[in-house]
C-alpha atoms as a PDB file:
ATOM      1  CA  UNK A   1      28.895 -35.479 -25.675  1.00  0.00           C
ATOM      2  CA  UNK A   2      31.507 -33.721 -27.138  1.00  0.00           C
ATOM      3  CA  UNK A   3      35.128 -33.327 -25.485  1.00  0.00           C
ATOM      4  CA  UNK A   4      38.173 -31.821 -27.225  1.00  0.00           C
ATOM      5  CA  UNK A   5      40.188 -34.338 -25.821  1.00  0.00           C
ATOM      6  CA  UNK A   6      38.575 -36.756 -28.053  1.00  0.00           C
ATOM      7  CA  UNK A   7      37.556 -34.589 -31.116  1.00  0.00           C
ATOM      8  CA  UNK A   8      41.305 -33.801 -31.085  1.00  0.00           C
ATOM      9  CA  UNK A   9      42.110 -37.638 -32.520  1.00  0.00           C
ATOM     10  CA  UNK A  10      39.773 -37.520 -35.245  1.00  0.00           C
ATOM     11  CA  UNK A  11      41.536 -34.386 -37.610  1.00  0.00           C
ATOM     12  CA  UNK A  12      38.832 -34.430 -40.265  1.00  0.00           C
ATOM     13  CA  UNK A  13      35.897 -34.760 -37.807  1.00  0.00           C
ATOM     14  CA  UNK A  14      37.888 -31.821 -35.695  1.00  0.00           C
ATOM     15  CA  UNK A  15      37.931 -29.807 -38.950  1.00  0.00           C
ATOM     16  CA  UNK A  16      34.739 -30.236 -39.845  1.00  0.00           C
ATOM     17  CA  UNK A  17      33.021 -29.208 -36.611  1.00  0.00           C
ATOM     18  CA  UNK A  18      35.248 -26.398 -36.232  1.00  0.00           C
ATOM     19  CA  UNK A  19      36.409 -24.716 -39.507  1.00  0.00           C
ATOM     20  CA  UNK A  20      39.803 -24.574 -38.362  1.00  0.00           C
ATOM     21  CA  UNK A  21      42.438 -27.346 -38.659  1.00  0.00           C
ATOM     22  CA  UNK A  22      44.097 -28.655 -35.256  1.00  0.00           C
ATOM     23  CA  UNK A  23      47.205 -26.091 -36.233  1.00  0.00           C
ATOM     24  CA  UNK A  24      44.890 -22.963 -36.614  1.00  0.00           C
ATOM     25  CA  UNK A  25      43.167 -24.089 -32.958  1.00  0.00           C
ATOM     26  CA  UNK A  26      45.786 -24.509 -31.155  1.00  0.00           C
ATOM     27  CA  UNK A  27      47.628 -21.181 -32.325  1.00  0.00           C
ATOM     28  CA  UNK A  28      44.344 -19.242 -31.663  1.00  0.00           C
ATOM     29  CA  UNK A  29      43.627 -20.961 -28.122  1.00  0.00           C
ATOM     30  CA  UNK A  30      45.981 -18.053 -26.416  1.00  0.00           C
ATOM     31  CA  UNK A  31      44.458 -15.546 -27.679  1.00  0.00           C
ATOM     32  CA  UNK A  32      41.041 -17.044 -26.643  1.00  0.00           C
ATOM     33  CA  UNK A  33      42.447 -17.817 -23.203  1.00  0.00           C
ATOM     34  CA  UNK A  34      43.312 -14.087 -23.121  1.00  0.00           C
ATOM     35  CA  UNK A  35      40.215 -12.491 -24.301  1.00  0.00           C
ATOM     36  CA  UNK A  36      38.567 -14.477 -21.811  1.00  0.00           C
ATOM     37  CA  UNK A  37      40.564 -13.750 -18.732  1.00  0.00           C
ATOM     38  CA  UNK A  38      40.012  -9.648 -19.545  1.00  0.00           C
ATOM     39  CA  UNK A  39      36.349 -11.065 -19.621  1.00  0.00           C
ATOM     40  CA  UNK A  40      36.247 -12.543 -16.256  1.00  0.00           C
ATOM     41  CA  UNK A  41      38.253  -9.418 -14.937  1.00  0.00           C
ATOM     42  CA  UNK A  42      35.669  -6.701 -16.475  1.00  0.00           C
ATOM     43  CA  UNK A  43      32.862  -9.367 -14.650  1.00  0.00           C
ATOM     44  CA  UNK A  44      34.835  -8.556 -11.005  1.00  0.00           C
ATOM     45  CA  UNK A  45      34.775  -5.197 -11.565  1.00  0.00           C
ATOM     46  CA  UNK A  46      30.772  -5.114 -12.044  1.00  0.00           C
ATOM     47  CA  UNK A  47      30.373  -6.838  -9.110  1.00  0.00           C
ATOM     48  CA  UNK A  48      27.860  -5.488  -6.941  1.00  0.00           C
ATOM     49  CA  UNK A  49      28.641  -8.492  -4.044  1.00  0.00           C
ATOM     50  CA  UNK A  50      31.801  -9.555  -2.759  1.00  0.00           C
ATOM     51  CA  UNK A  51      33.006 -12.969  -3.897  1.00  0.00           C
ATOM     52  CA  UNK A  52      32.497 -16.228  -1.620  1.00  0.00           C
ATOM     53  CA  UNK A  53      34.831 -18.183  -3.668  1.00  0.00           C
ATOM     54  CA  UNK A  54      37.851 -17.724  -5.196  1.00  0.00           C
ATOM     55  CA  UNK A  55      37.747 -17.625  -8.951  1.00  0.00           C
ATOM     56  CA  UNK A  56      37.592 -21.130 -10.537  1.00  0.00           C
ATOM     57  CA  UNK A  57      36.413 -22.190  -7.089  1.00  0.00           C
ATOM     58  CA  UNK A  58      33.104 -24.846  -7.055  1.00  0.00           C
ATOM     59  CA  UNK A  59      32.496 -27.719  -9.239  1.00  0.00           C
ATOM     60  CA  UNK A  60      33.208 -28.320 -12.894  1.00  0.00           C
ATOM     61  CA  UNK A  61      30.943 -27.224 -15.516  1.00  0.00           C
ATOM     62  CA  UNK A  62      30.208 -28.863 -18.543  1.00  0.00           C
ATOM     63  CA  UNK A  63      32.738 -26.484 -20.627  1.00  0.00           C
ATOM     64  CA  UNK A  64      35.560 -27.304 -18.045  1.00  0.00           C
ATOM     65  CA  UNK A  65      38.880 -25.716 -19.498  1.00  0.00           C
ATOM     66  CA  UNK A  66      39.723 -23.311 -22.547  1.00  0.00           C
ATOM     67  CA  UNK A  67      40.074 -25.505 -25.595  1.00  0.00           C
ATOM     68  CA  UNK A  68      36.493 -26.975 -24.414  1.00  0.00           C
ATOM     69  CA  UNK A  69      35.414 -23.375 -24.478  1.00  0.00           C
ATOM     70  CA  UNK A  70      36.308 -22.506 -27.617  1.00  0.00           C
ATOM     71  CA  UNK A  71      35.336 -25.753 -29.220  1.00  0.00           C
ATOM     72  CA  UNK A  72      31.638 -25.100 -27.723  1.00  0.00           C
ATOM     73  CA  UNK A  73      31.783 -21.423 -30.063  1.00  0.00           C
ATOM     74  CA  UNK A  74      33.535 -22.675 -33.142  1.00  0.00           C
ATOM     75  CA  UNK A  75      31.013 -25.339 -33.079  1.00  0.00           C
ATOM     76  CA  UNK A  76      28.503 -23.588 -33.370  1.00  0.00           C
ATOM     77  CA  UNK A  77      29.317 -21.102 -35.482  1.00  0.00           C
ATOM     78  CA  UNK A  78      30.617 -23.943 -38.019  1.00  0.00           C
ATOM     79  CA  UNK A  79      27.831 -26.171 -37.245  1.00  0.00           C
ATOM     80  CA  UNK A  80      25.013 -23.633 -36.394  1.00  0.00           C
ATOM     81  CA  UNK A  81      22.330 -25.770 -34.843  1.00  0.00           C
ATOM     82  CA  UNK A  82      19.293 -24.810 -32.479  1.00  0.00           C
ATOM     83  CA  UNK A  83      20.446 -24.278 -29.170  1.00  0.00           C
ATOM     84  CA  UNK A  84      19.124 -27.229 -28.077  1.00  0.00           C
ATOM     85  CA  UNK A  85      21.070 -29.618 -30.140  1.00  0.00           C
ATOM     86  CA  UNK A  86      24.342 -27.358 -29.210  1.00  0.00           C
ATOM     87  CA  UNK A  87      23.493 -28.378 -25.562  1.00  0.00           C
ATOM     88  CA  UNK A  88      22.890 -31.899 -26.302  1.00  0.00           C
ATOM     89  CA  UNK A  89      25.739 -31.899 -27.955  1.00  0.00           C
ATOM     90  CA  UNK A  90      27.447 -30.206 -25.016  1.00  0.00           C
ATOM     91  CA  UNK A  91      25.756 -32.002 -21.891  1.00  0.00           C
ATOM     92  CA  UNK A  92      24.097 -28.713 -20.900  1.00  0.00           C
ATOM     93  CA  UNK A  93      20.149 -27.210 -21.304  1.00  0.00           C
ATOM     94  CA  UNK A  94      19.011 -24.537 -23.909  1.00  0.00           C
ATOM     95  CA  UNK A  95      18.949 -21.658 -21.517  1.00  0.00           C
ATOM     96  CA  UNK A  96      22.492 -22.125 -20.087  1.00  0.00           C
ATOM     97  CA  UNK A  97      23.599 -22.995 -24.252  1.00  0.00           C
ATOM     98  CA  UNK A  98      22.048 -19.648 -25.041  1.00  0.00           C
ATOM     99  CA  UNK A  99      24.001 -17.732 -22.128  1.00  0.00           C
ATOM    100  CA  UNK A 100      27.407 -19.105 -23.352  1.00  0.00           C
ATOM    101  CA  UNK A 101      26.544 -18.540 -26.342  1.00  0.00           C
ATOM    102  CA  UNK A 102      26.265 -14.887 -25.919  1.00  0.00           C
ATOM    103  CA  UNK A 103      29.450 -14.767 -23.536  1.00  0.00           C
ATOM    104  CA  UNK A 104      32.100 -17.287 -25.282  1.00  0.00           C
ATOM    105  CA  UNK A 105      30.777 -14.778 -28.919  1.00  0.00           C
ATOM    106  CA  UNK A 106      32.307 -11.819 -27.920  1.00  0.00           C
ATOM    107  CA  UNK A 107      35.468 -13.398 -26.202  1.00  0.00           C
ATOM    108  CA  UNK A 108      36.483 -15.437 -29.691  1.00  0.00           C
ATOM    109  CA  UNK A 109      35.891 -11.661 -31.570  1.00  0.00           C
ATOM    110  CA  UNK A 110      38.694 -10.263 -28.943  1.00  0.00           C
ATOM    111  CA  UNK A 111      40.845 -13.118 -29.754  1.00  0.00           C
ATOM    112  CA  UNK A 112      41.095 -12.670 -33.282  1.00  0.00           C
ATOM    113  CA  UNK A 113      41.278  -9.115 -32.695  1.00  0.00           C
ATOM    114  CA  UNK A 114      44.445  -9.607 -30.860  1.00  0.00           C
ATOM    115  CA  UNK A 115      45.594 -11.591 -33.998  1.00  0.00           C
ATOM    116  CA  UNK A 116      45.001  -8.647 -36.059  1.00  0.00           C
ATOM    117  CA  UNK A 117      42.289 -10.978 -38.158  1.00  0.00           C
ATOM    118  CA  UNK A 118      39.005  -8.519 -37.542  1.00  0.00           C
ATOM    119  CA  UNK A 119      37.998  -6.361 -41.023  1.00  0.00           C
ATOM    120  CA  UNK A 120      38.466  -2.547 -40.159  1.00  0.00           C
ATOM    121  CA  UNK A 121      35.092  -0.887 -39.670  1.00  0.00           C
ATOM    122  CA  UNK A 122      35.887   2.682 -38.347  1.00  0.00           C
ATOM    123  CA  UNK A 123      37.244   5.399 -41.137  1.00  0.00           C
ATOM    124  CA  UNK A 124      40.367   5.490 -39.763  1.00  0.00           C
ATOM    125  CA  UNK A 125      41.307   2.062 -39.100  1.00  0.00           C
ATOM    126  CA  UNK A 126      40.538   1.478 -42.940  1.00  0.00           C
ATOM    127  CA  UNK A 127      42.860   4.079 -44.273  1.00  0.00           C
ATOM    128  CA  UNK A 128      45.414   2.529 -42.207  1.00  0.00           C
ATOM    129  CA  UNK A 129      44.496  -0.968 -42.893  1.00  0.00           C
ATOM    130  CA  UNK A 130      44.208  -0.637 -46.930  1.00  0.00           C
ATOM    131  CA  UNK A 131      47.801   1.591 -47.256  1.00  0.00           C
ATOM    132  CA  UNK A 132      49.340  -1.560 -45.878  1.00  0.00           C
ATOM    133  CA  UNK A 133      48.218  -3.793 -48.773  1.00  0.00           C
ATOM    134  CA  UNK A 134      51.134  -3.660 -51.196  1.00  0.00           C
ATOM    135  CA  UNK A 135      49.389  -4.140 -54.427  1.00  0.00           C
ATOM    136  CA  UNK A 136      46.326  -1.341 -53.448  1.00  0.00           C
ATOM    137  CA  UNK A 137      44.744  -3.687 -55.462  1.00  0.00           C
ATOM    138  CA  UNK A 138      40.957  -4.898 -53.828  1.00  0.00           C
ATOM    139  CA  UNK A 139      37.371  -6.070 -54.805  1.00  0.00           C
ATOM    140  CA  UNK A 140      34.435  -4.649 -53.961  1.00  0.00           C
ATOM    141  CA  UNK A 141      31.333  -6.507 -53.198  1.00  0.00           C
ATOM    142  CA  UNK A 142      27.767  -7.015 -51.429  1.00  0.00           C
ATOM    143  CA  UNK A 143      27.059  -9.955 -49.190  1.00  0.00           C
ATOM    144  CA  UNK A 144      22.869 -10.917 -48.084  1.00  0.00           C
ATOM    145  CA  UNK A 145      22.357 -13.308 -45.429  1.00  0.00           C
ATOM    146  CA  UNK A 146      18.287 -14.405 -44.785  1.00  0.00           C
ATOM    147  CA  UNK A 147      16.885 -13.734 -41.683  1.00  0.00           C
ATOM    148  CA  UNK A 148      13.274 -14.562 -40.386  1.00  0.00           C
ATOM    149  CA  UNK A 149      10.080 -12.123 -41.189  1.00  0.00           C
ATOM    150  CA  UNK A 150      10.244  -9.608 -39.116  1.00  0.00           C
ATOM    151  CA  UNK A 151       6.983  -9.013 -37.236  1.00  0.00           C
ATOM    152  CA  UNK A 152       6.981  -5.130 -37.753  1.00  0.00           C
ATOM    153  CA  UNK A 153       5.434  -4.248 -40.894  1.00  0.00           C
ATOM    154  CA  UNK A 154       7.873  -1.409 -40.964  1.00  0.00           C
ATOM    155  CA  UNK A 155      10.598  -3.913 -40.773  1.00  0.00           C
ATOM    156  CA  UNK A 156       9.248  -6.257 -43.151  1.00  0.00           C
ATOM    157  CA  UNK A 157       9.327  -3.854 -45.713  1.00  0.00           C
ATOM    158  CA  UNK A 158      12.733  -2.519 -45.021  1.00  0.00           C
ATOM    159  CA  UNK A 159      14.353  -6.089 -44.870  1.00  0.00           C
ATOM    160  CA  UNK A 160      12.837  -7.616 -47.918  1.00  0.00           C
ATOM    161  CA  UNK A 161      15.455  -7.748 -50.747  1.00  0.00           C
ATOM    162  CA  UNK A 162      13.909  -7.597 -54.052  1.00  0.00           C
ATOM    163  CA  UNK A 163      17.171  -9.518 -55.766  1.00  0.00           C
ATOM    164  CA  UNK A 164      16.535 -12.564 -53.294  1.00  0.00           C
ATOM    165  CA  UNK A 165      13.545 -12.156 -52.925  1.00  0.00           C
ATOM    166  CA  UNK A 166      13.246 -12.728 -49.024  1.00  0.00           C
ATOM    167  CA  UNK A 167      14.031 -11.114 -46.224  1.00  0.00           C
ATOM    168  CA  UNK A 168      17.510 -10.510 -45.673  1.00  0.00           C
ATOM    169  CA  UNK A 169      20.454  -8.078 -43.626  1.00  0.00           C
ATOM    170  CA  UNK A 170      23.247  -7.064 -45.913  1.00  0.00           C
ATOM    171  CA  UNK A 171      26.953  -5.799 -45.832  1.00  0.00           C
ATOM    172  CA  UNK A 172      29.418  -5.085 -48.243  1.00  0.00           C
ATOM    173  CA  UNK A 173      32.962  -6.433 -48.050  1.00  0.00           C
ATOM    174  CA  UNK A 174      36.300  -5.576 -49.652  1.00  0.00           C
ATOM    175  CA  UNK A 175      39.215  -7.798 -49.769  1.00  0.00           C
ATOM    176  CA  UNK A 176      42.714  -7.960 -50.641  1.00  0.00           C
ATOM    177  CA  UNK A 177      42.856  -9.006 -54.134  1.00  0.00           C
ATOM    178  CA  UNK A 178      46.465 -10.408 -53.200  1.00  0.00           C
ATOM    179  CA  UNK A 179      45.701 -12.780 -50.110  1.00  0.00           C
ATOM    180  CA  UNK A 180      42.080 -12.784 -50.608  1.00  0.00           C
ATOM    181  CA  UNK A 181      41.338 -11.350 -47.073  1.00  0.00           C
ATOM    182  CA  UNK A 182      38.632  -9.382 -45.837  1.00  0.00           C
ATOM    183  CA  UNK A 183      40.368  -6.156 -45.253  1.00  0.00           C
ATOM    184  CA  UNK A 184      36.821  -3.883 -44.995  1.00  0.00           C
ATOM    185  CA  UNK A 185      33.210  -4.536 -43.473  1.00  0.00           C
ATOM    186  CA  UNK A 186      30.220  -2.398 -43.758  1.00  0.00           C
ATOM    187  CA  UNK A 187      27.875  -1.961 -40.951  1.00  0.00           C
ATOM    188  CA  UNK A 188      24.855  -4.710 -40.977  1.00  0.00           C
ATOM    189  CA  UNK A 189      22.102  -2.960 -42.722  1.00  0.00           C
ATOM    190  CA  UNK A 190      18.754  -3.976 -43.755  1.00  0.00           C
ATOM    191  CA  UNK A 191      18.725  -6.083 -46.969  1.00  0.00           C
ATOM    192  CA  UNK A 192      16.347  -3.065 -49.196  1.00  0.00           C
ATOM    193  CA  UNK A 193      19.386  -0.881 -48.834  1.00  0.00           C
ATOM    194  CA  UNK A 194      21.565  -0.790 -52.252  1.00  0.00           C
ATOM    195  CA  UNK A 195      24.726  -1.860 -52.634  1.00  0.00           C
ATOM    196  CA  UNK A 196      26.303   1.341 -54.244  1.00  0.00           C
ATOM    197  CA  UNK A 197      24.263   3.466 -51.726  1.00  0.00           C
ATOM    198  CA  UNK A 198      25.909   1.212 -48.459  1.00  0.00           C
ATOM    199  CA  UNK A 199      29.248   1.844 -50.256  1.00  0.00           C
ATOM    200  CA  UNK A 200      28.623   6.127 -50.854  1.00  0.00           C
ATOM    201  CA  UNK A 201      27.479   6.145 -46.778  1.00  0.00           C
ATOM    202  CA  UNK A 202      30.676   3.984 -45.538  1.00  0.00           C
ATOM    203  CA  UNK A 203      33.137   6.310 -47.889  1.00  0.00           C
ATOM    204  CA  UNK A 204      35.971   4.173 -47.739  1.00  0.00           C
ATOM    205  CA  UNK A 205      38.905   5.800 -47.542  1.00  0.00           C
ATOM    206  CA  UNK A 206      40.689   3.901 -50.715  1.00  0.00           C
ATOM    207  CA  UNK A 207      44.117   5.239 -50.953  1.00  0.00           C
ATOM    208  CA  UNK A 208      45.289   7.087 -54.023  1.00  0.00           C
ATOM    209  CA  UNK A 209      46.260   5.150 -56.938  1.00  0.00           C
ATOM    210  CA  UNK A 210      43.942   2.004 -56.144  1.00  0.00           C
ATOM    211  CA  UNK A 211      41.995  -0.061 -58.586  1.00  0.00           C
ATOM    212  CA  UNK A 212      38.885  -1.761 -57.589  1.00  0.00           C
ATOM    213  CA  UNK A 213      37.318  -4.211 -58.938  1.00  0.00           C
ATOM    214  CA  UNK A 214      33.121  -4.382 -58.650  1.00  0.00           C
ATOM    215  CA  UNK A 215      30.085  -5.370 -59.933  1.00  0.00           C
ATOM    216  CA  UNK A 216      27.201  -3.555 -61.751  1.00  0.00           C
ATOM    217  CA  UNK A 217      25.476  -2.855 -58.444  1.00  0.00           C
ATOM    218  CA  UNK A 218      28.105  -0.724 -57.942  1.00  0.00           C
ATOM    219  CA  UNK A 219      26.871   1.524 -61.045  1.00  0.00           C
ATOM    220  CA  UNK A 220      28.179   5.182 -60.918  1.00  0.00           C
ATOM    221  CA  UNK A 221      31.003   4.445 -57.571  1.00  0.00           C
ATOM    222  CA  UNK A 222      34.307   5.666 -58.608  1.00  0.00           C
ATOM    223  CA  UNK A 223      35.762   6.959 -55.210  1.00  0.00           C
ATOM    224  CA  UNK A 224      38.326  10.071 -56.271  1.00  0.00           C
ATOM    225  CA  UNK A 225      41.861   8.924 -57.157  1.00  0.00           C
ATOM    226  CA  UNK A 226      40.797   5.344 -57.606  1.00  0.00           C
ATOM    227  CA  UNK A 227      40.971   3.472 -61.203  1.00  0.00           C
ATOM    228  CA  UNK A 228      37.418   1.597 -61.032  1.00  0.00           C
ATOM    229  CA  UNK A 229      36.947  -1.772 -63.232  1.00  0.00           C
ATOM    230  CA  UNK A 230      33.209  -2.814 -64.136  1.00  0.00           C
ATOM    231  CA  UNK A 231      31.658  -5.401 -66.469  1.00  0.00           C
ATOM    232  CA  UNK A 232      29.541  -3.549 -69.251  1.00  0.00           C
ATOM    233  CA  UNK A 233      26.026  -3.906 -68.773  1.00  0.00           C
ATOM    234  CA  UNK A 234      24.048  -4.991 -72.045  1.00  0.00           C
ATOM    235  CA  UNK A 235      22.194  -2.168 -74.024  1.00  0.00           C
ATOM    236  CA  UNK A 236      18.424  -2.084 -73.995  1.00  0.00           C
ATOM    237  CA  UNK A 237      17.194  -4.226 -76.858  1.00  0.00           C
ATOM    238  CA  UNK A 238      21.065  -4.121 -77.961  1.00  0.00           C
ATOM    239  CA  UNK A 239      23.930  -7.140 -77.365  1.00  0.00           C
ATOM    240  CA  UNK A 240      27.794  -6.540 -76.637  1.00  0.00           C
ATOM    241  CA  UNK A 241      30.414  -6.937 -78.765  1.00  0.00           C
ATOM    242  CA  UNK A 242      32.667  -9.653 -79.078  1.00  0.00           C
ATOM    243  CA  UNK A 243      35.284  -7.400 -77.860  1.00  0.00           C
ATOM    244  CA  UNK A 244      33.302  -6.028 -74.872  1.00  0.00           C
ATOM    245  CA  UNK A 245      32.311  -9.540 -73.952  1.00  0.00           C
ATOM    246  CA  UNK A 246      35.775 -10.515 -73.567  1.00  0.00           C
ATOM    247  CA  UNK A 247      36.772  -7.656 -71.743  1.00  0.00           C
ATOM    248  CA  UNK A 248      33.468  -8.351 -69.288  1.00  0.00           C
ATOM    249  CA  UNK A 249      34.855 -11.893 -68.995  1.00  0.00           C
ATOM    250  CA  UNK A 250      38.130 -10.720 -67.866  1.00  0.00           C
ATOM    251  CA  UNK A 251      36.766  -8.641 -65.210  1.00  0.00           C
ATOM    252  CA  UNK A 252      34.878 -11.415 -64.424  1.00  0.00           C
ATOM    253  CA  UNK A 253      37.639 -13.585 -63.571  1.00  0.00           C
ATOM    254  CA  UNK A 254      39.835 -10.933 -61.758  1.00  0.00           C
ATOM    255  CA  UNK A 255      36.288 -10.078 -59.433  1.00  0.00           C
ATOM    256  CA  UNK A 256      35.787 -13.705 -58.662  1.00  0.00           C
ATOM    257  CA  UNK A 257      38.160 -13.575 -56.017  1.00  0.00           C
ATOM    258  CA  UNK A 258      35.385 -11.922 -53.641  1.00  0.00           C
ATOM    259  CA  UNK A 259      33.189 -14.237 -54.666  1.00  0.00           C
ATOM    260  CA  UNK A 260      36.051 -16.804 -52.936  1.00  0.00           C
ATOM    261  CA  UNK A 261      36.483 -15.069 -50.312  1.00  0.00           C
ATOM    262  CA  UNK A 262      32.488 -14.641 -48.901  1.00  0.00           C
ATOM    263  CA  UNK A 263      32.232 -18.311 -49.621  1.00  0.00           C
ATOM    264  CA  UNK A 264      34.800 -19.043 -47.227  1.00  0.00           C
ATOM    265  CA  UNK A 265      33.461 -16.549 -44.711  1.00  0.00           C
ATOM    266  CA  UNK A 266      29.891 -18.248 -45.010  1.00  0.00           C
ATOM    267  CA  UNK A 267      31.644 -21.794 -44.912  1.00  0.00           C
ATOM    268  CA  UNK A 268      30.679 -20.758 -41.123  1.00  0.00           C
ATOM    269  CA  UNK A 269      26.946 -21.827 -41.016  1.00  0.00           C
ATOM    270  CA  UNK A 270      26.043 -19.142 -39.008  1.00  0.00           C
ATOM    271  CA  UNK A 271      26.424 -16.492 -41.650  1.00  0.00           C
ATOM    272  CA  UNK A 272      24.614 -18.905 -44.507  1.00  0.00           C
ATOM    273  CA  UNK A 273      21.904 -20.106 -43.026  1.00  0.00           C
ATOM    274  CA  UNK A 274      18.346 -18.222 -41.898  1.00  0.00           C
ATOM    275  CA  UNK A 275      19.533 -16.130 -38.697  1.00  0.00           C
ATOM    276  CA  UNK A 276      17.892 -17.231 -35.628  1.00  0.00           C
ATOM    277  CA  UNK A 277      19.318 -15.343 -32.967  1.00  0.00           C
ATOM    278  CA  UNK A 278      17.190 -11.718 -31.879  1.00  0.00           C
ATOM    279  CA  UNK A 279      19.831 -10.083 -29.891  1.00  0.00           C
ATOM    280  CA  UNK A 280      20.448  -6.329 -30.772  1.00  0.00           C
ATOM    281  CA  UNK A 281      23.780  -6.190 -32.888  1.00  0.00           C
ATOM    282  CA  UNK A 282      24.516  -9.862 -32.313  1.00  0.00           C
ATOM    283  CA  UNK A 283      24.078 -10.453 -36.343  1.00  0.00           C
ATOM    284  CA  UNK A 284      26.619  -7.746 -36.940  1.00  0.00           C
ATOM    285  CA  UNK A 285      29.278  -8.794 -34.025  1.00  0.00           C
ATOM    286  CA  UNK A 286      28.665 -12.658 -35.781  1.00  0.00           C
ATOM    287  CA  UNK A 287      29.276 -11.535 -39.291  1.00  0.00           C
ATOM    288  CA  UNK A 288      32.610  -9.211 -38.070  1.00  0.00           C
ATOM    289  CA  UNK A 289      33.487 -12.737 -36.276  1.00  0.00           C
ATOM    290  CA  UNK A 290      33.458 -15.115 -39.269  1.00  0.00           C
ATOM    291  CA  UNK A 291      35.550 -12.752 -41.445  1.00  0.00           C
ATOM    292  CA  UNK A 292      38.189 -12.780 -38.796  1.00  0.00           C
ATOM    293  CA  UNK A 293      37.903 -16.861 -38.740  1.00  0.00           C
ATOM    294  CA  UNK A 294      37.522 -16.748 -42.261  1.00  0.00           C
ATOM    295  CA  UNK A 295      41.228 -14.625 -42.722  1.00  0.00           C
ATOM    296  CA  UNK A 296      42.530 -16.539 -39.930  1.00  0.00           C
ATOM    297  CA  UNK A 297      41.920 -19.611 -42.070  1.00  0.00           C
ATOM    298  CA  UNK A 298      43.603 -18.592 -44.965  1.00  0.00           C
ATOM    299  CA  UNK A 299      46.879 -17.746 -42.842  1.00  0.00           C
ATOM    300  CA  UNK A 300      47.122 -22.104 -42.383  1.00  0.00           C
ATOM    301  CA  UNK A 301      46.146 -22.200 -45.893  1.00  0.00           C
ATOM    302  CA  UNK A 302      43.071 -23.900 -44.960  1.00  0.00           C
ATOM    303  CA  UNK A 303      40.329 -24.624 -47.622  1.00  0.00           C
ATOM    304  CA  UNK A 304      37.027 -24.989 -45.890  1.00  0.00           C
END
């Protein structure tokens, strides 16, 4: 069974299981111990029956203090195993894993929206996020993660993505080109839904003057006031230049910075592998969570 107490003595065991070095843990942990205090208060308030102990009161559980806590959540969203190895793991059953699973989720989102680490979602958080990038320089870019068949037909047919050729939930990102953050989120939508389209219903509010970098699913997006780069596609039955290869290849290596920075968001297992978990939203709040870890990382200058 797993304790942080002994985890903590093994660094790259610690790091592995986690995603975050001991340094990014423990600088988190207040923030966790925060978001989960507000948690316990909103639970009073819903109350419908008065207390008969005092809180903390009765026995230990098997995620006795904070750090234990949010070791149980990074584990598993580094690790991402069936809920009954996470309780093995644990020293706890699959329905009681499930349940904290669903609580400790939302509590480590707060947290590293007290750091400031969550990607802006609403309009006008965005504005305000992007005009505080120095550079206005960012990258543009869609994200699939699989998911199982849907049993609706309908469903089926609206999460299949032709490019992967499975079924799959998608979101596009933007990041910083600077600090390689994620800076923007789209809202998880089913995998059939085009990139370019996802960015024209989102209408992020780029500030005037930026350049964006994206890809050729992006055909056609040139939000006003912002200087647009784009590999050439190839002409039917034609080939590029030499010159307009170079110039693609260019592009290419200022873009691959998003392709960086989703590789260290899915470095959390729970946004690479085949989703498992049916709760309504819960693959959106998990995706919004492992950006935040993800830009939280790269503030210990962490490669994971």
């Amino acid at each position: 069974m797993i304790k942080f107490q002994f985890l903590k003595k093994n660094l790259a065991a610690f790091q592995c299981f986690t995603g975050l070095n001991l340094a990014a843990f423990y600088e988190l942990l207040p923030s966790f111990e925060q978001a989960y205090e507000a948690d316990l208060d909103r639970r009073d308030k819903e109350r419908t029956s008065k207390r008969q102990r005092e809180r903390g009161g009765g026995r230990n559980g098997a995620l006795s203090g904070s750090e234990n806590k949010l070791l149980f959540i990074l584990f598993y969203f580094k690790v991402y195993p069936v809920q009954e190895v996470q309780g093995y793991v644990f020293g706890m059953g699959q329905t009681q894993t499930g349940e904290w699973i669903h609580r400790l989720t939302p509590i480590l989102n707060q947290a590293l929206g007290y750091e400031k680490q969550l990607p802006a979602r609403k309009a006008q958080d965005i504005e305000q996020v992007l005009k505080m990038c120095p550079d206005l320089e960012f990258i543009i870019d869609g994200t699939e993660r699989p998911i199982r068949r849907p049993k609706s037909k309908k469903k089926q047919e609206d999460n299949y993505s032709g490019k992967k050729k499975r079924h799959t939930v998608k979101n596009n990102v933007v990041t910083e080109n600077r600090t390689k953050k994620v800076k923007v989120l789209s809202a998880t939508v089913e995998g059939k839904k085009h990139d370019k389209k996802l960015a024209d219903e989102q209408e992020i509010p780029f500030p005037k003057g930026s350049k964006v970098w994206q890809d050729t699913g992006f055909q056609g997006y040139g939000p006003e006031g912002v200087t647009t780069y784009q590999p050439m596609k190839k002409p039917k039955g034609k080939e590029l230049t030499t010159e307009q290869k170079q110039k693609n290849k260019e592009l290419s290596a200022e873009r691959i910075g998003v392709e960086h920075s989703i590789g260290g968001v899915k470095v959390f297992r729970i946004v690479h592998d085949t989703f498992r978990n049916f709760r309504d939203g819960f693959d959106d709040l998990v995706m919004e969570t492992a950006c935040g870890l993800h830009n939280w990382c790269l503030d210990f200058r962490l490669t994971v």
